[in-house]
C-alpha atoms as a PDB file:
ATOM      1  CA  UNK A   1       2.860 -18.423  27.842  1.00  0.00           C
ATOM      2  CA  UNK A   2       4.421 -18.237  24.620  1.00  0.00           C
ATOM      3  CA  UNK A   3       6.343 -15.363  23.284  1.00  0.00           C
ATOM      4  CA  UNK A   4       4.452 -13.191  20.676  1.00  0.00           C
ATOM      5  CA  UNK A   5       7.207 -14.014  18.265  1.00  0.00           C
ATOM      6  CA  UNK A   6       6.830 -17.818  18.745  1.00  0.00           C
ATOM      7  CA  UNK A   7       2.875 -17.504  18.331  1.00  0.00           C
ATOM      8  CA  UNK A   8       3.193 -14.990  15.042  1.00  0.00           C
ATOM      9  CA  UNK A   9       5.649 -17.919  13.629  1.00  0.00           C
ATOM     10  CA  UNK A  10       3.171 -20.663  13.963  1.00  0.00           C
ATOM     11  CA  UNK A  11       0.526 -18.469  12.588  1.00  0.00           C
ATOM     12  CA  UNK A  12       1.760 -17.781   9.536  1.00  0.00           C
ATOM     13  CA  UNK A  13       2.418 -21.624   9.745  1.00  0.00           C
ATOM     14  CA  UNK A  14      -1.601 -22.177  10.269  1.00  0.00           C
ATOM     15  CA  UNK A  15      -2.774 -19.651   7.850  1.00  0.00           C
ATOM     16  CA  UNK A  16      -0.682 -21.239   5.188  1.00  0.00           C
ATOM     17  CA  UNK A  17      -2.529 -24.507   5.873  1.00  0.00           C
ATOM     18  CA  UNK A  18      -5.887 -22.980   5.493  1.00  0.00           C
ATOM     19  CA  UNK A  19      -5.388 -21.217   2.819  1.00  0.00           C
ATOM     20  CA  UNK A  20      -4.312 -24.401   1.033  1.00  0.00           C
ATOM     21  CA  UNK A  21      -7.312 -26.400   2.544  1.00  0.00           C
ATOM     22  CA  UNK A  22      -9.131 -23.300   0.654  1.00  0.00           C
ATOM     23  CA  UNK A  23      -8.065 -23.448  -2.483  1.00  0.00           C
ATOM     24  CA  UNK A  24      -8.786 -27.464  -2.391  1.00  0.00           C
ATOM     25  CA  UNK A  25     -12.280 -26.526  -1.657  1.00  0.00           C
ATOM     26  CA  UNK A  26     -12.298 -24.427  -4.301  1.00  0.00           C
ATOM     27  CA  UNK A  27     -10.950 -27.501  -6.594  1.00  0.00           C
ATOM     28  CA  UNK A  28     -13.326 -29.336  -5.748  1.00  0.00           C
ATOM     29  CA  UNK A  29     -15.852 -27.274  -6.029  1.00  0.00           C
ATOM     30  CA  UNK A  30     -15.452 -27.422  -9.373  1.00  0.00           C
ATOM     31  CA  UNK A  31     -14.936 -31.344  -9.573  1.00  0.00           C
ATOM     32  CA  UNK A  32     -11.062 -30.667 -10.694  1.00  0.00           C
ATOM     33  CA  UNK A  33      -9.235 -33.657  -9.169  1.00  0.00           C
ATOM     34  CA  UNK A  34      -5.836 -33.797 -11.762  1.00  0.00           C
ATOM     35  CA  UNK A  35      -4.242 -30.577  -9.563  1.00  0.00           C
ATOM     36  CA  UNK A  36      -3.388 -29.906  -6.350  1.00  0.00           C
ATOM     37  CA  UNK A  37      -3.795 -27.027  -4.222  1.00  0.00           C
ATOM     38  CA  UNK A  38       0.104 -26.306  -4.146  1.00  0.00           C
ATOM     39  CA  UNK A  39       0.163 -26.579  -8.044  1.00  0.00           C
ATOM     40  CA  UNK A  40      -2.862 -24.657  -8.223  1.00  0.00           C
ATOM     41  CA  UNK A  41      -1.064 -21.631  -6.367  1.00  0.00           C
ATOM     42  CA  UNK A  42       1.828 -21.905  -9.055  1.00  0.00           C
ATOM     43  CA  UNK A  43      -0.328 -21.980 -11.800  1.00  0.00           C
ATOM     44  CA  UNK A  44      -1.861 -18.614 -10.659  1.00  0.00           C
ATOM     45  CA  UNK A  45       1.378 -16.827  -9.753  1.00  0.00           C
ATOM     46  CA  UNK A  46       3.010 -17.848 -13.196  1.00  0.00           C
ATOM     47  CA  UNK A  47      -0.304 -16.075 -14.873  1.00  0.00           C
ATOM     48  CA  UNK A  48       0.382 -14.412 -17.891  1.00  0.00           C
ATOM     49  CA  UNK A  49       3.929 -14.827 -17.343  1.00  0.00           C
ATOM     50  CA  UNK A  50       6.097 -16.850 -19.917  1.00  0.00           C
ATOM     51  CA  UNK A  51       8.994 -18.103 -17.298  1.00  0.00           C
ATOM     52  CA  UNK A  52      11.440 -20.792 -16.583  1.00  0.00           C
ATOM     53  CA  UNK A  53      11.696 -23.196 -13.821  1.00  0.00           C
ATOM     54  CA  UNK A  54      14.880 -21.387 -12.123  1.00  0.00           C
ATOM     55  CA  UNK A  55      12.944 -18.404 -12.738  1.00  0.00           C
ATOM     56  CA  UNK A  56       9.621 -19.560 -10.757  1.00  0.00           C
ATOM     57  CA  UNK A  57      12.056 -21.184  -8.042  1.00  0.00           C
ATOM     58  CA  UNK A  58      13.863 -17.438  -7.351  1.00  0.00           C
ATOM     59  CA  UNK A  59      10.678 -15.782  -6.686  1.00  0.00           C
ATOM     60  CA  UNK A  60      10.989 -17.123  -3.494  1.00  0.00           C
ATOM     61  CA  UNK A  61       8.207 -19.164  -3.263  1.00  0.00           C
ATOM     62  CA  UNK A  62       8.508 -22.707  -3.556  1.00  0.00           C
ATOM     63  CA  UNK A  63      11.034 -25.224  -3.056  1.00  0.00           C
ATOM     64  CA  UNK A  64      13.340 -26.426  -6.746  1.00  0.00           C
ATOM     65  CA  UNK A  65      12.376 -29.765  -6.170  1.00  0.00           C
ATOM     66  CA  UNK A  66       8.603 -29.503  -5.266  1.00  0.00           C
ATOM     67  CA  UNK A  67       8.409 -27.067  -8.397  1.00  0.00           C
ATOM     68  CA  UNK A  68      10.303 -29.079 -10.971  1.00  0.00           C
ATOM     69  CA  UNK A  69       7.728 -31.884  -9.730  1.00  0.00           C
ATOM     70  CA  UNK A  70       4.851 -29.755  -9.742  1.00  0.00           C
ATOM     71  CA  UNK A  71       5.526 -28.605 -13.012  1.00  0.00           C
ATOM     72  CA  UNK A  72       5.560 -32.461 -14.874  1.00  0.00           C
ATOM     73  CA  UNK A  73       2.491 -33.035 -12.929  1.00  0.00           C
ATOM     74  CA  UNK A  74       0.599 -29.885 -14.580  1.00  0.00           C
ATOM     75  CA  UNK A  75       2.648 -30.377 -18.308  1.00  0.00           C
ATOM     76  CA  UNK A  76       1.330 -34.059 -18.022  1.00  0.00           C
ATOM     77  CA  UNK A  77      -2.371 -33.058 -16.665  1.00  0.00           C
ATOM     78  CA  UNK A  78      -2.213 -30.377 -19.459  1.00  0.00           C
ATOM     79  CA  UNK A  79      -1.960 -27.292 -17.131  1.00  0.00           C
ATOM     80  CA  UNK A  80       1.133 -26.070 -18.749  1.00  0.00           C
ATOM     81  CA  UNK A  81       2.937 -25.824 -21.629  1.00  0.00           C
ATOM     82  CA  UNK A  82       6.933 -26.488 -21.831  1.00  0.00           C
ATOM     83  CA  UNK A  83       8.911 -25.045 -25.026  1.00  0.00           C
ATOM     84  CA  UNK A  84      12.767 -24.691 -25.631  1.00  0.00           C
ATOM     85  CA  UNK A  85      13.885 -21.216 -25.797  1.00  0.00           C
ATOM     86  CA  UNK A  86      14.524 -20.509 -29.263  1.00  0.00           C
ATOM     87  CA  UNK A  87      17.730 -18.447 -28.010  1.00  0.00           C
ATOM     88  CA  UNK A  88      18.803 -20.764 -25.195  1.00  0.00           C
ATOM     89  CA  UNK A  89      18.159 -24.410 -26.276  1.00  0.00           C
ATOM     90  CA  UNK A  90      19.360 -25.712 -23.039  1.00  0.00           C
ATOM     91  CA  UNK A  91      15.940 -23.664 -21.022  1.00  0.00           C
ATOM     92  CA  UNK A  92      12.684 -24.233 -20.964  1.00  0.00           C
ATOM     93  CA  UNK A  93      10.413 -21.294 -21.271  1.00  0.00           C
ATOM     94  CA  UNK A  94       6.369 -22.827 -19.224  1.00  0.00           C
ATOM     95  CA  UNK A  95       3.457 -20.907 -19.533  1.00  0.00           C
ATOM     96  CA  UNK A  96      -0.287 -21.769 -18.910  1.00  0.00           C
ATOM     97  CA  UNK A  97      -2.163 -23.815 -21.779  1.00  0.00           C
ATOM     98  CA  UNK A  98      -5.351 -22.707 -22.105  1.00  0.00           C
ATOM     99  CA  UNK A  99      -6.493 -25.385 -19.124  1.00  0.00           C
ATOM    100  CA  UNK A 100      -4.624 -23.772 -17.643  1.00  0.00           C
ATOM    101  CA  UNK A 101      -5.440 -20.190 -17.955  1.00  0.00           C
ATOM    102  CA  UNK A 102      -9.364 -21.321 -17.209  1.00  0.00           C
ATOM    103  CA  UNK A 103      -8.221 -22.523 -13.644  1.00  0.00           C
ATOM    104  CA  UNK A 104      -6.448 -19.759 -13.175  1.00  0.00           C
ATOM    105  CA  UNK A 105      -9.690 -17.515 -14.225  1.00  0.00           C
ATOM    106  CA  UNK A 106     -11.934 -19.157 -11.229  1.00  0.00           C
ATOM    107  CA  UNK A 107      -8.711 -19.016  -8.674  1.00  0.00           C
ATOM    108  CA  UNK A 108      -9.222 -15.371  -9.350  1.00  0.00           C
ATOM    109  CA  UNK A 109     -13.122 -15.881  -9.350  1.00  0.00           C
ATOM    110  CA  UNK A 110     -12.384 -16.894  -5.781  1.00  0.00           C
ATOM    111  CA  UNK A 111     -10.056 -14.144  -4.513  1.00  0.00           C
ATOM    112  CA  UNK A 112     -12.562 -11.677  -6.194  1.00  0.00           C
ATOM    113  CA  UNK A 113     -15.431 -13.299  -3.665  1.00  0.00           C
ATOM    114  CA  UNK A 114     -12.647 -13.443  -0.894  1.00  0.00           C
ATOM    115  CA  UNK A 115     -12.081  -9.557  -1.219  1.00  0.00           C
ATOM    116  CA  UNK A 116     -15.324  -8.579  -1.296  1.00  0.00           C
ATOM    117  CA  UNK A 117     -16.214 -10.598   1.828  1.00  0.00           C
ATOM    118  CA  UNK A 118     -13.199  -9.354   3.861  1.00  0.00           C
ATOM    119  CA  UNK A 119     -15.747  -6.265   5.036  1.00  0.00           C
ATOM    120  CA  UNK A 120     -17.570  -8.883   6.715  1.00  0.00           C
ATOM    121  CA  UNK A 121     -15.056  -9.743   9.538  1.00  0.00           C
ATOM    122  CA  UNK A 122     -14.139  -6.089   9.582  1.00  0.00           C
ATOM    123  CA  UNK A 123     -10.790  -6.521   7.393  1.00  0.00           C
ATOM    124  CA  UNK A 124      -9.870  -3.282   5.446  1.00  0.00           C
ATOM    125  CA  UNK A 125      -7.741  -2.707   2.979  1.00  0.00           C
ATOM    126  CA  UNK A 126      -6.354  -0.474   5.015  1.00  0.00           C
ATOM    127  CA  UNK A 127      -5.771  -3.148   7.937  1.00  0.00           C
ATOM    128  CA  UNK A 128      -4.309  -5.816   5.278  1.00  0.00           C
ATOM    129  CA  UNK A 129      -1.804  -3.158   4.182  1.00  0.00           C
ATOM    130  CA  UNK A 130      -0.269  -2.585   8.076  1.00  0.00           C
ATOM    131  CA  UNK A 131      -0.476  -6.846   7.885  1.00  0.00           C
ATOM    132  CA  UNK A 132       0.973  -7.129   5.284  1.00  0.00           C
ATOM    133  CA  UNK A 133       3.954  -4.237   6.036  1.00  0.00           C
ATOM    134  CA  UNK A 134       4.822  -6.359   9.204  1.00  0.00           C
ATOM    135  CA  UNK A 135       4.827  -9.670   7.817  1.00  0.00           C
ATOM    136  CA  UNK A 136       7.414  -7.693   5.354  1.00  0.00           C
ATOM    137  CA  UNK A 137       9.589  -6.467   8.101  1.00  0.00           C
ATOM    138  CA  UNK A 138       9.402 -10.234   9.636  1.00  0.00           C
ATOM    139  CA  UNK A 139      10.848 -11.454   5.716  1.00  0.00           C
ATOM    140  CA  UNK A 140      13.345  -9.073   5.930  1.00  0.00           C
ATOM    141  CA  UNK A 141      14.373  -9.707   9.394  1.00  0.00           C
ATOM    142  CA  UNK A 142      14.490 -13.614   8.559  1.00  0.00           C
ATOM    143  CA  UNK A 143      16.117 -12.763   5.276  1.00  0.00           C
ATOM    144  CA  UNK A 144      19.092 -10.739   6.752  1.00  0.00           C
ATOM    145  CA  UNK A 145      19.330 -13.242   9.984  1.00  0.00           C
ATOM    146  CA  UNK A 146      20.156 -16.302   7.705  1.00  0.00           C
ATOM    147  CA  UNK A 147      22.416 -14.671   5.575  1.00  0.00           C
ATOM    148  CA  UNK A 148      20.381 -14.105   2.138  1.00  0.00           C
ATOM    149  CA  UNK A 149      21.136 -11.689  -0.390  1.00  0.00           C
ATOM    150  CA  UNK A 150      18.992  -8.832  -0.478  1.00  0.00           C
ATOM    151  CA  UNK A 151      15.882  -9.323  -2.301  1.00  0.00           C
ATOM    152  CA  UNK A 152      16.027 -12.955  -2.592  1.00  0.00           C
ATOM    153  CA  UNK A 153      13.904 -15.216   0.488  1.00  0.00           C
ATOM    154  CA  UNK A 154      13.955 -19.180   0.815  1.00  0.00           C
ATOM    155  CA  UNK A 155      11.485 -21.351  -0.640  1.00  0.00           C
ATOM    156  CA  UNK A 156       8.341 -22.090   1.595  1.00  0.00           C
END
């Protein structure tokens, strides 16, 4: 039998899967075939936001290279839009074109349907909150083990 440790680890592993198969579902649900499910996910945690590359990267949750790729795939598909800072010529400021912000309006179309399903399987908000305060003591614990500063996690 595996330890509980092992078994949480490939989990989180799994449920990352899914949860990209989902949001491809959800793409294709609505016949959009020039974006990914990763790029997808990028697009709706830049949001609003008006960031840089190295900016997206230290949030923790993507790898440089997969985001400096993702991000010419969605500036060339017309997901984002890329402009020089007017203070810092050498960075590039990327926020969502108005493509862009549509997609982002169904990806939270589908969370909003998500949510108010969860009652269904007898999820709480109360029972995603003690989830998601362990799987924050496992970052932390992974964070500190490997030797990164505090605050700052790899890239999944």
């Amino acid at each position: 039998m595996q330890h509980p440790y092992y078994q949480t680890i490939l989990m989180i592993e799994r449920l990352h899967r899914h949860f990209l198969e989902v949001v491809k579902a959800e793409l294709d649900r609505h016949g959009i075939q020039d974006i990914n499910n990763v790029q997808g996910l990028i697009l709706y945690n830049i949001g609003s936001d008006e960031l840089t590359v190295g900016e997206l990267t230290a949030r923790g949750y993507y790898l440089g290279s997969n985001v400096s790729y993702n991000v010419k795939k969605m500036v060339e598909n017309g997901y984002l839009v890329q402009e020089r800072s007017m203070h810092d010529r050498r960075s590039v400021r990327l926020r969502l074109s108005d493509k862009g912000l549509k997609l982002r309006d169904k990806l939270s179309e589908m969370f909003e349907r998500h949510m108010a399903s969860l009652g269904s399987i007898d999820m709480s908000p109360e029972t995603l909150r003690e989830v998601n305060d362990t799987l924050l003591r496992l970052e932390r614990f992974w964070s500190t083990s490997v030797g990164f500063p505090s605050g700052v996690t790899s890239a999944a």
